[in-house]
C-alpha atoms as a PDB file:
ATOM      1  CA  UNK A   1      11.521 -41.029 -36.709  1.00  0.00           C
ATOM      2  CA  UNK A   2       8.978 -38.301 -37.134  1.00  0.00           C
ATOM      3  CA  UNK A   3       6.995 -36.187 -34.220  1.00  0.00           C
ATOM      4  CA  UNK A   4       4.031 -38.016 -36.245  1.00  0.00           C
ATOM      5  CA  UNK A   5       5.690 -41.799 -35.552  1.00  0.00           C
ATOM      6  CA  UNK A   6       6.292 -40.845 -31.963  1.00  0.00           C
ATOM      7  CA  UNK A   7       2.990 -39.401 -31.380  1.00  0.00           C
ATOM      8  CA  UNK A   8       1.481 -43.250 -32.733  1.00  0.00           C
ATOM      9  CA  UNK A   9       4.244 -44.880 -29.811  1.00  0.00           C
ATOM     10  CA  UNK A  10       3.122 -42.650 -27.389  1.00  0.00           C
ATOM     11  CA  UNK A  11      -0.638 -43.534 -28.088  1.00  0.00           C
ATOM     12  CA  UNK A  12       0.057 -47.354 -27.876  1.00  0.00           C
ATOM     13  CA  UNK A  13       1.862 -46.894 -24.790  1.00  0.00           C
ATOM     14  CA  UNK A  14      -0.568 -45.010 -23.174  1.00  0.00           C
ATOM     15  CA  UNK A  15      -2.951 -47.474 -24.523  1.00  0.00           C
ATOM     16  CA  UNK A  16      -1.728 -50.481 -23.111  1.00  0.00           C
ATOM     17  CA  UNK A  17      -0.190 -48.812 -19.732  1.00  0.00           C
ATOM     18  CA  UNK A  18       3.066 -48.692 -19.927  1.00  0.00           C
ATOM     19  CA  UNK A  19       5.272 -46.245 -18.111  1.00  0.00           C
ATOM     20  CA  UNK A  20       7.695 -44.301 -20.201  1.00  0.00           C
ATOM     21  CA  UNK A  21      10.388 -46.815 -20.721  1.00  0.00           C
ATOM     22  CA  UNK A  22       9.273 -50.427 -20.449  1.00  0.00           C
ATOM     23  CA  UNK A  23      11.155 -54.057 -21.412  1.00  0.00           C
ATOM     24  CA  UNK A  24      10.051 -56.378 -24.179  1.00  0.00           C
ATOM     25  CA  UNK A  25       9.108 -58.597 -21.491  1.00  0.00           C
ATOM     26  CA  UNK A  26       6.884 -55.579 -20.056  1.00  0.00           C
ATOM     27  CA  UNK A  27       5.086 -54.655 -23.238  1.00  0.00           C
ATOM     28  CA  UNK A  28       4.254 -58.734 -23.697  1.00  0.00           C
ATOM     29  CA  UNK A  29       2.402 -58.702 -19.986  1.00  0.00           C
ATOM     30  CA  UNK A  30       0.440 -55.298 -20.760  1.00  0.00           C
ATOM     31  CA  UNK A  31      -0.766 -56.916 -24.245  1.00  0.00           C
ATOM     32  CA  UNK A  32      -1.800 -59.943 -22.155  1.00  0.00           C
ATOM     33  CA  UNK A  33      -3.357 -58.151 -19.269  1.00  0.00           C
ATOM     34  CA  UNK A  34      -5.388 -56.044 -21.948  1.00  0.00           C
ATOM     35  CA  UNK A  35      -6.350 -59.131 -24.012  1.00  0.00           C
ATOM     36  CA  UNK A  36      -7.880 -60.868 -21.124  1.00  0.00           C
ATOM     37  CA  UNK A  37      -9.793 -57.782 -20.302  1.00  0.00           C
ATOM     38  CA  UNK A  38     -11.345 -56.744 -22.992  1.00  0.00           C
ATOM     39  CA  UNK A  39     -10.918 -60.151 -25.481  1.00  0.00           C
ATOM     40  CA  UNK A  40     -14.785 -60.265 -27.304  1.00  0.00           C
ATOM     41  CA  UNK A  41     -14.793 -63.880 -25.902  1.00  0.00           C
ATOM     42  CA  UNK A  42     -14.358 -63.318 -22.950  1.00  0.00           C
ATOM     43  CA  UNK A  43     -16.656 -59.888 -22.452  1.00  0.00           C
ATOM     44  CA  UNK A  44     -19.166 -61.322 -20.919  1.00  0.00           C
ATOM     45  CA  UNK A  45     -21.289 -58.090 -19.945  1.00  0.00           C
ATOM     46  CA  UNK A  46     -19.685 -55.420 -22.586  1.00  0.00           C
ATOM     47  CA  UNK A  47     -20.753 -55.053 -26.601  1.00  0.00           C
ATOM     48  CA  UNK A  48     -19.210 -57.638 -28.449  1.00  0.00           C
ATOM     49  CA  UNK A  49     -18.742 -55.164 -31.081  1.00  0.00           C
ATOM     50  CA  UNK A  50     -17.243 -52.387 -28.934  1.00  0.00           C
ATOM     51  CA  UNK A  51     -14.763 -55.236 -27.532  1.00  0.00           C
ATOM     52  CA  UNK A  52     -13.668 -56.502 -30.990  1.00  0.00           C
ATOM     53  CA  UNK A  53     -12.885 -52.129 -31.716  1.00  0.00           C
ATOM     54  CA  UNK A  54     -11.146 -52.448 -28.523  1.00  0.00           C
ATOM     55  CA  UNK A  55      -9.557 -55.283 -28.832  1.00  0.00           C
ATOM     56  CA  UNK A  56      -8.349 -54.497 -32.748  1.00  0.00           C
ATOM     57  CA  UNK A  57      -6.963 -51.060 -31.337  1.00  0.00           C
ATOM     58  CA  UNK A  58      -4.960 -53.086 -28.573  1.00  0.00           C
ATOM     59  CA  UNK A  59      -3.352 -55.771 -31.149  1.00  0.00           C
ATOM     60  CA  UNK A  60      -2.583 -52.519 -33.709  1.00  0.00           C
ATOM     61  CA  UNK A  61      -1.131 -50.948 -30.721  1.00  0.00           C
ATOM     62  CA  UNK A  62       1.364 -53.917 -29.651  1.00  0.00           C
ATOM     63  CA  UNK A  63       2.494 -55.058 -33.233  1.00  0.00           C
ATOM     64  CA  UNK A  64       3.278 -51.236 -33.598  1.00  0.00           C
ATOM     65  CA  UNK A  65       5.476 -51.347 -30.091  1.00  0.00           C
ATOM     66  CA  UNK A  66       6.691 -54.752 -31.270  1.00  0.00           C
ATOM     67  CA  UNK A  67       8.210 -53.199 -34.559  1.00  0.00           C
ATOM     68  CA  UNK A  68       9.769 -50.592 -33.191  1.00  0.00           C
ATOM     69  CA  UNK A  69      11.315 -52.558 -30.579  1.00  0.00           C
ATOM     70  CA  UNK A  70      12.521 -55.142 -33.155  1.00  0.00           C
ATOM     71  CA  UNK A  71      14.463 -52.059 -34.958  1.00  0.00           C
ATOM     72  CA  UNK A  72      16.164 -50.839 -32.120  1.00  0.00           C
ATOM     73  CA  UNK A  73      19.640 -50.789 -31.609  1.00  0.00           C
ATOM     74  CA  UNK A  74      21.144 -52.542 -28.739  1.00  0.00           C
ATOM     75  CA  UNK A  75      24.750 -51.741 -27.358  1.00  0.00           C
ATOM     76  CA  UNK A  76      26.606 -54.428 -27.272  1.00  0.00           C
ATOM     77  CA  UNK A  77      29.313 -53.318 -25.370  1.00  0.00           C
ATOM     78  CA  UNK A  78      30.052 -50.919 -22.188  1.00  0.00           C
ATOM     79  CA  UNK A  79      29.898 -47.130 -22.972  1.00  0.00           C
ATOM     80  CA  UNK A  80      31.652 -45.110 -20.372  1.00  0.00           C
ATOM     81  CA  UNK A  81      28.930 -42.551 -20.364  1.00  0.00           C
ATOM     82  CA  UNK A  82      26.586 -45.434 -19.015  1.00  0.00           C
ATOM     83  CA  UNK A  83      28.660 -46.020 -16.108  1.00  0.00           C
ATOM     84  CA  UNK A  84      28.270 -43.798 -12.719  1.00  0.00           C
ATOM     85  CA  UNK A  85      31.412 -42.464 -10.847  1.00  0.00           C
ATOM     86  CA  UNK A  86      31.877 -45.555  -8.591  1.00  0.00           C
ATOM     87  CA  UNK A  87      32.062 -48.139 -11.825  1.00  0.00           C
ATOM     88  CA  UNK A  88      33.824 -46.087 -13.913  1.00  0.00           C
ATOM     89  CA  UNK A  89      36.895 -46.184 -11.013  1.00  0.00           C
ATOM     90  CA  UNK A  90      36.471 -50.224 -10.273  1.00  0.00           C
ATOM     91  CA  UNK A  91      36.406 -50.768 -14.366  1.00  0.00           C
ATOM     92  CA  UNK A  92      40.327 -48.444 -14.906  1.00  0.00           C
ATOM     93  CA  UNK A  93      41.340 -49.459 -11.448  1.00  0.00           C
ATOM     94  CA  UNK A  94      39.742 -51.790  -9.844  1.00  0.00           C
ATOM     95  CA  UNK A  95      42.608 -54.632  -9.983  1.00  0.00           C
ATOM     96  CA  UNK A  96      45.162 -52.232  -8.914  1.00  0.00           C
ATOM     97  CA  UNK A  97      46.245 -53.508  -5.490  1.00  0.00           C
ATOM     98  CA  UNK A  98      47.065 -49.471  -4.301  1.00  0.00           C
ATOM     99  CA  UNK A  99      43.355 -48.499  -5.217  1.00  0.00           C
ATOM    100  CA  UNK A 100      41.156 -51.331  -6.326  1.00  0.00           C
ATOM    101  CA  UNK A 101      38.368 -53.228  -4.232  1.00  0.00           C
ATOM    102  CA  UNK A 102      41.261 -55.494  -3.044  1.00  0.00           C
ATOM    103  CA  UNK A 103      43.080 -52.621  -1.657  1.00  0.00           C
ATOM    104  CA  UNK A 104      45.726 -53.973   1.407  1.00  0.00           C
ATOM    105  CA  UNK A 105      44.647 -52.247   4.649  1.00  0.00           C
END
């Protein structure tokens, strides 16, 4: 990905609210929250004109954080690196009856 590409997902986070890392489920809310807020229709008091801009900007922005999302890369598996001190012991010894959780006392 380029500094340019990043700059764009940076934008449409910022845009919608998100914090720096956000879930698929997360990005969905924001895009709803943001719909209902500034949605032509429903802009009672605002420029329909400046709401449709708005609004355009906001659906651009989410189909954007939508693709990248949908090319990301998921492990499927555990990575030691991802596991803190305490988890790393349980997973190599955590049956062991000397050292595990199930340790005699």
């Amino acid at each position: 990905m380029t500094k340019k590409d990043w700059e764009k997902i940076e934008m449409a986070r910022d845009l919608l609210g998100l914090e720096q890392k956000a879930t698929l489920a997360q990005i969905k809310d924001a895009f709803r929250r943001m719909s209902k807020k500034h949605h032509p229709d429903l802009a009672a008091n605002r420029n329909k004109d400046e709401s449709q801009v708005r609004m355009h900007e906001i659906t651009e922005a989410y189909q954007l954080l939508l693709h990248y999302c949908e090319n990301f890369r998921y492990p499927l598996f555990i990575q030691d690196e991802s596991l803190d001190a305490e988890d790393w012991w349980l997973d190599r010894f955590g049956q062991d009856p000397l050292w595990g959780k199930n340790k005699p006392e």
